[in-house]
C-alpha atoms as a PDB file:
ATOM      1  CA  UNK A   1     -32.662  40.735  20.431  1.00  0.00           C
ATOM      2  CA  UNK A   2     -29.278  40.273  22.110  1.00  0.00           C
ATOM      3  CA  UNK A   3     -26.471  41.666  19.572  1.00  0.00           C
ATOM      4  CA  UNK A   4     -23.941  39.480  21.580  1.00  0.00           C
ATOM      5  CA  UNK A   5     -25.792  36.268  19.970  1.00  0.00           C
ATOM      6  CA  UNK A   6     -25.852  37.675  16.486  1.00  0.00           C
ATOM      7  CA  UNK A   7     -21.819  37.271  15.610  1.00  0.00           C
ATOM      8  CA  UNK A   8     -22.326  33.736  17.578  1.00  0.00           C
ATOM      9  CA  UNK A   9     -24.662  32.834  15.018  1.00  0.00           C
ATOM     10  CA  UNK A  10     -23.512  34.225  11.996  1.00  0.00           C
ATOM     11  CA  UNK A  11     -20.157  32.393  13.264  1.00  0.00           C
ATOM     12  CA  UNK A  12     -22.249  29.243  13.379  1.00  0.00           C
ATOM     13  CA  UNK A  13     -23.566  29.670  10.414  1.00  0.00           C
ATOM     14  CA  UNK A  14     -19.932  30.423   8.578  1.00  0.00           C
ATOM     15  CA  UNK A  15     -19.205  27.336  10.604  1.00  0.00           C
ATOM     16  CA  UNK A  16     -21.870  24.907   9.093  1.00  0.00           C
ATOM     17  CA  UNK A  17     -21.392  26.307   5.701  1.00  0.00           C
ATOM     18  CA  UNK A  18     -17.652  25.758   5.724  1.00  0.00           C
ATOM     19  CA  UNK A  19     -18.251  22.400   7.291  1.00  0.00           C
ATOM     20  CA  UNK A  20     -20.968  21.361   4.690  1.00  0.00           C
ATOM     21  CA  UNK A  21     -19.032  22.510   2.185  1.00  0.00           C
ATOM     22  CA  UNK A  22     -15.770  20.159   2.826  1.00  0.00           C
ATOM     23  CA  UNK A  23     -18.078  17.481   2.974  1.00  0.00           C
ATOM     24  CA  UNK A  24     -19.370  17.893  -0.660  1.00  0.00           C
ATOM     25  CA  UNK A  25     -15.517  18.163  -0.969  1.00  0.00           C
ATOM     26  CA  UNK A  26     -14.408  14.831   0.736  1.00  0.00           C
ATOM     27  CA  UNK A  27     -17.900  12.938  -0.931  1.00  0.00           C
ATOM     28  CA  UNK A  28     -16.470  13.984  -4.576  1.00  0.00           C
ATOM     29  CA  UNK A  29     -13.271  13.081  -3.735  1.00  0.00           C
ATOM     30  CA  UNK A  30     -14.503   9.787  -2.638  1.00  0.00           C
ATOM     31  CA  UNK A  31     -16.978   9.244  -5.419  1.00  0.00           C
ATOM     32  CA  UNK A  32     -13.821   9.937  -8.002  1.00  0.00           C
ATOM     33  CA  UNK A  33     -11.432   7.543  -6.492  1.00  0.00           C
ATOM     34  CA  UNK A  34     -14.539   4.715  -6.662  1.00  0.00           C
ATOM     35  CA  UNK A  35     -15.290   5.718 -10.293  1.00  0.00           C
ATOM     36  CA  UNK A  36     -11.434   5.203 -10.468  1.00  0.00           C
ATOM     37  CA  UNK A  37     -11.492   2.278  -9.150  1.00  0.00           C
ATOM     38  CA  UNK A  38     -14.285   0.950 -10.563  1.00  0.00           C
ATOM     39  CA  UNK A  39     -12.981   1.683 -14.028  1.00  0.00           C
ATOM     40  CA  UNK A  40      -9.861  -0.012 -13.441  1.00  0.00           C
ATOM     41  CA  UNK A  41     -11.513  -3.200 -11.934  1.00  0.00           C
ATOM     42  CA  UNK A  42     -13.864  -3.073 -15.146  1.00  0.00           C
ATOM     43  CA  UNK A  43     -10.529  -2.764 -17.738  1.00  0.00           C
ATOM     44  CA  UNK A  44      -9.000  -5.942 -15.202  1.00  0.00           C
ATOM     45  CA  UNK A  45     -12.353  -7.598 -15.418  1.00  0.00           C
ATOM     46  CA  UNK A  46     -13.107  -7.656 -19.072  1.00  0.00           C
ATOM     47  CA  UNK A  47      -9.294  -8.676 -20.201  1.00  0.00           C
ATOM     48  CA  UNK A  48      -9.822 -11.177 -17.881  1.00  0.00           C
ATOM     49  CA  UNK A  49     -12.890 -12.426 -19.595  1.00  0.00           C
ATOM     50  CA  UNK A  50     -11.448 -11.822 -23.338  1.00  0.00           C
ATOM     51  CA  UNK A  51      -8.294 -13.969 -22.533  1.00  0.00           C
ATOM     52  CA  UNK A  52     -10.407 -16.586 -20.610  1.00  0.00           C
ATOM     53  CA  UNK A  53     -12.763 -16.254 -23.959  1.00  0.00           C
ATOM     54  CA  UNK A  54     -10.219 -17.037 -26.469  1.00  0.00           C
ATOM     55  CA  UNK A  55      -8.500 -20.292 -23.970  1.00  0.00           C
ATOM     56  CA  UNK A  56     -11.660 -21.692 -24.032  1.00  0.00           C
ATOM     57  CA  UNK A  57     -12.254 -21.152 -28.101  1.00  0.00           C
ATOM     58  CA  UNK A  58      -8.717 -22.755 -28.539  1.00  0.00           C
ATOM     59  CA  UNK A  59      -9.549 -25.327 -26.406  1.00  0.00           C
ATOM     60  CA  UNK A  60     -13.158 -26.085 -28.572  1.00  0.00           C
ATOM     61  CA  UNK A  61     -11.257 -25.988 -31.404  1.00  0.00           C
ATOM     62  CA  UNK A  62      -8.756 -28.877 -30.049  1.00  0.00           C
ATOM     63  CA  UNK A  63     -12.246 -31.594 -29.226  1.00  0.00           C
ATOM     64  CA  UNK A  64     -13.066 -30.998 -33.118  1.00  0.00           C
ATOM     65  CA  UNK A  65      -9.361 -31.621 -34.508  1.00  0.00           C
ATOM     66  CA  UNK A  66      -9.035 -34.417 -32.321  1.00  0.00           C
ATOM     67  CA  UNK A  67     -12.141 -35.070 -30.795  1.00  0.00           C
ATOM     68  CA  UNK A  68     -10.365 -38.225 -28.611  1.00  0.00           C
ATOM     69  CA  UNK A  69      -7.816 -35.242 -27.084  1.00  0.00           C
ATOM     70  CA  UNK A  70     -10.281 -34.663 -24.053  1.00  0.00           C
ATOM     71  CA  UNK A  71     -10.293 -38.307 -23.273  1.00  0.00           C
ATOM     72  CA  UNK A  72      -6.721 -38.130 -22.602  1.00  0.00           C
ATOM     73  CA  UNK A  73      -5.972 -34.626 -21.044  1.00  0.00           C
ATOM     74  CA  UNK A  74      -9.332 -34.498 -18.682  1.00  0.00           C
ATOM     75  CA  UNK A  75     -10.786 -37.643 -18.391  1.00  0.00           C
ATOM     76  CA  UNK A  76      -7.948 -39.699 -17.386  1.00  0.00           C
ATOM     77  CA  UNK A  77      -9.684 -43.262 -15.845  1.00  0.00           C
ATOM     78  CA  UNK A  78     -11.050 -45.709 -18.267  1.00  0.00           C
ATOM     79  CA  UNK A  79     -14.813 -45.510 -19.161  1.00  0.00           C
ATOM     80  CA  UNK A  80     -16.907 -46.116 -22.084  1.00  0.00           C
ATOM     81  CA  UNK A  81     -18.737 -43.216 -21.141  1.00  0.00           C
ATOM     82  CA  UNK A  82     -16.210 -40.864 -22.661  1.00  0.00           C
ATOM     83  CA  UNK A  83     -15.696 -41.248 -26.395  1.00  0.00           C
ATOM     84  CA  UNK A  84     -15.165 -39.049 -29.891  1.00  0.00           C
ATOM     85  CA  UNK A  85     -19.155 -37.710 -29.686  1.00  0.00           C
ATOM     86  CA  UNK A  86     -18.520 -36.208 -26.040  1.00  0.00           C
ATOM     87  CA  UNK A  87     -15.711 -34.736 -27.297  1.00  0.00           C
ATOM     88  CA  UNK A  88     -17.222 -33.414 -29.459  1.00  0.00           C
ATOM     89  CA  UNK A  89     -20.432 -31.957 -27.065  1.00  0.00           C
ATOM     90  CA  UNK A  90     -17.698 -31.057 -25.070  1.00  0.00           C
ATOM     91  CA  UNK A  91     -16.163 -28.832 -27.916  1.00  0.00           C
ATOM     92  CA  UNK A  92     -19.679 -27.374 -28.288  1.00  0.00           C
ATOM     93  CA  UNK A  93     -20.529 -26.897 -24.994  1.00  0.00           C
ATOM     94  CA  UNK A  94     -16.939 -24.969 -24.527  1.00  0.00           C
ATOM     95  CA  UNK A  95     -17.732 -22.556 -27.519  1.00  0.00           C
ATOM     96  CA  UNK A  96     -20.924 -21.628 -25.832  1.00  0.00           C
ATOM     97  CA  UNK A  97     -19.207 -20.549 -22.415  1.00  0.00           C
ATOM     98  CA  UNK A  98     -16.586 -19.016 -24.902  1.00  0.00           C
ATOM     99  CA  UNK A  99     -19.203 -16.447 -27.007  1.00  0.00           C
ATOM    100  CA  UNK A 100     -20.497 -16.068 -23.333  1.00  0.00           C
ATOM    101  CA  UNK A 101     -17.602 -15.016 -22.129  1.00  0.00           C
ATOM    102  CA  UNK A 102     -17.208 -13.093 -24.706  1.00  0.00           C
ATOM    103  CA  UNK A 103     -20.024 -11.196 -24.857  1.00  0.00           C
ATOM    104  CA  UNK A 104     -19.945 -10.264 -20.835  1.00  0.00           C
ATOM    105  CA  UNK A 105     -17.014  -8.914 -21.610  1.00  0.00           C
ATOM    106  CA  UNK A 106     -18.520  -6.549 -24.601  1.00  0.00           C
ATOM    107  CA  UNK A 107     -21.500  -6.017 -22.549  1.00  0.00           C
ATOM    108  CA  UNK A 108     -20.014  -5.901 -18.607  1.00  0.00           C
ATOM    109  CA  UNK A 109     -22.914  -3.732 -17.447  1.00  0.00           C
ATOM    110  CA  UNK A 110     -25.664  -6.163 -18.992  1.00  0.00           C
ATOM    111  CA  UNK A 111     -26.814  -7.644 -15.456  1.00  0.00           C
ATOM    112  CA  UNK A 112     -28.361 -10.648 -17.321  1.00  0.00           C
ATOM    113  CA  UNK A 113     -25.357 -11.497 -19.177  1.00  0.00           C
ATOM    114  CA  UNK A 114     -23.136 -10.916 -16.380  1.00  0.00           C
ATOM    115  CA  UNK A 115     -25.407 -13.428 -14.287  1.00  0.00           C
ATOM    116  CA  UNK A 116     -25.212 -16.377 -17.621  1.00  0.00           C
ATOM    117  CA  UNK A 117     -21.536 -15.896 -17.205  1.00  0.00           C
ATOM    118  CA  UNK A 118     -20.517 -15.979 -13.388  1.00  0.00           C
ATOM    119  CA  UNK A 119     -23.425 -19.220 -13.422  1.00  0.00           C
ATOM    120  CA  UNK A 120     -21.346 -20.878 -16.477  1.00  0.00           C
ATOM    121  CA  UNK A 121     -18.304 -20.697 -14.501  1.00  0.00           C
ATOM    122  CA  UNK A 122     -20.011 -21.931 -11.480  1.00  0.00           C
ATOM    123  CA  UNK A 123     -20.842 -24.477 -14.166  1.00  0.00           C
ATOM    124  CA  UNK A 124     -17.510 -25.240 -15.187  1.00  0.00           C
ATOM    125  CA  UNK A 125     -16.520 -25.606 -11.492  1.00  0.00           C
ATOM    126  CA  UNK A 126     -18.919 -27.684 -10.160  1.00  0.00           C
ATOM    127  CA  UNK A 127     -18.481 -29.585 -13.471  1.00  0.00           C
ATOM    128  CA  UNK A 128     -14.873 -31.186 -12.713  1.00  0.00           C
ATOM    129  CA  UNK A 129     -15.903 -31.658  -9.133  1.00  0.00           C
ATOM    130  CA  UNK A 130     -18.564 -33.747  -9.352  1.00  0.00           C
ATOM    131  CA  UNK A 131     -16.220 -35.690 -11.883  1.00  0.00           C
ATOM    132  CA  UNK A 132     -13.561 -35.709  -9.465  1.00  0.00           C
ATOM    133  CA  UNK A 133     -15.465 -36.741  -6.601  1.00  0.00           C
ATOM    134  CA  UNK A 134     -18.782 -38.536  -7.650  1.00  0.00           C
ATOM    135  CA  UNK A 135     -18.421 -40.050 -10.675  1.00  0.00           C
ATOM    136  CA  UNK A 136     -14.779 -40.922 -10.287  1.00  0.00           C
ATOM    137  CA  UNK A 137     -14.319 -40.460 -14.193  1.00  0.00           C
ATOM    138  CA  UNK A 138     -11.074 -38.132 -13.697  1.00  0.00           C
ATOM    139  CA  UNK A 139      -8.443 -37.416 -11.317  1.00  0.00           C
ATOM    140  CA  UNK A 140      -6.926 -34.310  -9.717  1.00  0.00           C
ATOM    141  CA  UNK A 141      -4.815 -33.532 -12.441  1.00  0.00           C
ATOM    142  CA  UNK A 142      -3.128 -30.272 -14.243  1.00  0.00           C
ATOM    143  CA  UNK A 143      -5.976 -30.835 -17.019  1.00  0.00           C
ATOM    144  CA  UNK A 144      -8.685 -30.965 -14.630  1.00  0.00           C
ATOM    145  CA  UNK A 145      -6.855 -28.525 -12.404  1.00  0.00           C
ATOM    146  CA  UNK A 146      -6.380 -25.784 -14.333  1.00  0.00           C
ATOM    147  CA  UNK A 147     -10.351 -25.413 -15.677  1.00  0.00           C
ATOM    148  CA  UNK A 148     -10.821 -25.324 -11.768  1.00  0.00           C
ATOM    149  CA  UNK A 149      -8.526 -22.906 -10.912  1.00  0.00           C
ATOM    150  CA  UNK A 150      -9.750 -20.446 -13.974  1.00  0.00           C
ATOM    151  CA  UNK A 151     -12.940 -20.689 -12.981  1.00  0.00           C
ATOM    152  CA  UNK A 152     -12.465 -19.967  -9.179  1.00  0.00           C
ATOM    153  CA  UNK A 153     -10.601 -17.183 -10.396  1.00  0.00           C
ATOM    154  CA  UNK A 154     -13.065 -16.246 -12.694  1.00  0.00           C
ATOM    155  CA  UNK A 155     -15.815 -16.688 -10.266  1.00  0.00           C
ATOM    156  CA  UNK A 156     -14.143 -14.395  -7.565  1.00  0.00           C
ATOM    157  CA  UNK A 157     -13.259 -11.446  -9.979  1.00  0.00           C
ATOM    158  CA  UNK A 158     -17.493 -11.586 -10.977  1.00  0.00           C
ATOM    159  CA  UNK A 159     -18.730 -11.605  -7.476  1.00  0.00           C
ATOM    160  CA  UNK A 160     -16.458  -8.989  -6.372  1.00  0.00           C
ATOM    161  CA  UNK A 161     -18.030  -7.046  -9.469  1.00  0.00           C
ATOM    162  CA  UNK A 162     -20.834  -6.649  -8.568  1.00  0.00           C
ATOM    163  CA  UNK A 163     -19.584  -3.682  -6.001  1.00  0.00           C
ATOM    164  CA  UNK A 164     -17.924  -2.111  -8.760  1.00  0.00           C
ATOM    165  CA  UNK A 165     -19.988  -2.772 -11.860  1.00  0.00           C
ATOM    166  CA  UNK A 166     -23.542  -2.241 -10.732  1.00  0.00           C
ATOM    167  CA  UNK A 167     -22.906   0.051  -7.826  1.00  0.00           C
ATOM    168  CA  UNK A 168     -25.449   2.494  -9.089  1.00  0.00           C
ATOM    169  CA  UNK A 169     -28.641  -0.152  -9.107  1.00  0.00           C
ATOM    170  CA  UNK A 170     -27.814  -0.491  -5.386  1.00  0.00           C
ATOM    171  CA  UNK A 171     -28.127   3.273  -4.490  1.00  0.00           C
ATOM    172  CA  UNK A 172     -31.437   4.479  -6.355  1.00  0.00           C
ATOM    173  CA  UNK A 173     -31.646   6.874  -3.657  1.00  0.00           C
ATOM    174  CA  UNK A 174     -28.272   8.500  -3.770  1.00  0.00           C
ATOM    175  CA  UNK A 175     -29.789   9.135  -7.241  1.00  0.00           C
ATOM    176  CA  UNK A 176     -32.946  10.761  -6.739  1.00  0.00           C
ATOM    177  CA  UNK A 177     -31.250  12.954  -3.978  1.00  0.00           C
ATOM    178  CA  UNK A 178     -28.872  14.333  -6.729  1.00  0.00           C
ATOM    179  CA  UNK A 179     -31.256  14.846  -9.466  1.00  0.00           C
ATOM    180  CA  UNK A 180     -33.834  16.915  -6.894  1.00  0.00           C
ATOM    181  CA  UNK A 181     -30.961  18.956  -5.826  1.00  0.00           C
END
């Protein structure tokens, strides 16, 4: 054996451990900044959903007071479709997306509740189009608007949770890597 080649390799070998070594450095770091993150996004996300929650709850509460108020604020052309009973459904309807709501944000990490919620904003949104533009019962305007523009919102802060929230049903093997080790 060649005792040139043996400090070469032990070098090498310093030199692999060191480098192996500031990569479990640099993969921690990164892992803590995402867990970071993630946390953050999950505080932003489920204030978003309380507030959004308690809108809609006020806004239920309004079609049973005055179950005629939709009639005026959202559905703005004349119809006889649109009277004091869909109001009413309407209130109904709007509590349900409310304890939704709710509830996802409680339970953020409950896949099947997250799903129910992003598809009753999806709901909500394709809702007030189809009014807008098929049935021709409304018009573009702020009280139409705005349930729009909350749920788009809404819609975009779920989907981009999904990288955040359930990161760790994605990776299974990232898991079973760490446990073996």
């Amino acid at each position: 054996m060649d005792l040139r080649a043996m400090p070469v390799k032990q070098e090498l070998e310093k030199t692999a451990a060191f480098c192996l070594h500031q990569f479990f450095i640099i993969q921690s770091s990164c892992l803590k900044l995402h867990v970071e993150t993630m946390n953050k996004f999950e505080r932003l996300l489920r204030t978003w959903l309380t507030l959004i929650s308690f809108m809609s709850l006020s806004s239920a509460v309004q079609c049973f007071v005055d179950s005629t108020l939709i009639i005026q604020t959202m559905y703005s052309q004349p119809t006889d479709h649109v009277n004091a009973l869909i109001g009413r459904m309407f209130g109904t309807w709007t509590i349900l997306s409310a304890v939704t709501r709710l509830m996802c944000a409680i339970f953020i990490t409950n896949r099947a509740v997250y799903d129910l919620t992003l598809f009753s904003f999806i709901l909500v949104w394709l809702h007030f189009l189809t009014e807008i533009l098929i049935f021709e019962s409304t018009e573009a305007s702020a009280g139409v608007i705005a349930p729009m523009v909350i749920a788009g919102i809404s819609m975009a802060l779920m989907i981009v949770g999904y990288r955040f929230i359930f990161v760790e049903e994605e990776q299974p093997a990232l898991k079973d890597t760490k446990k073996s080790n």
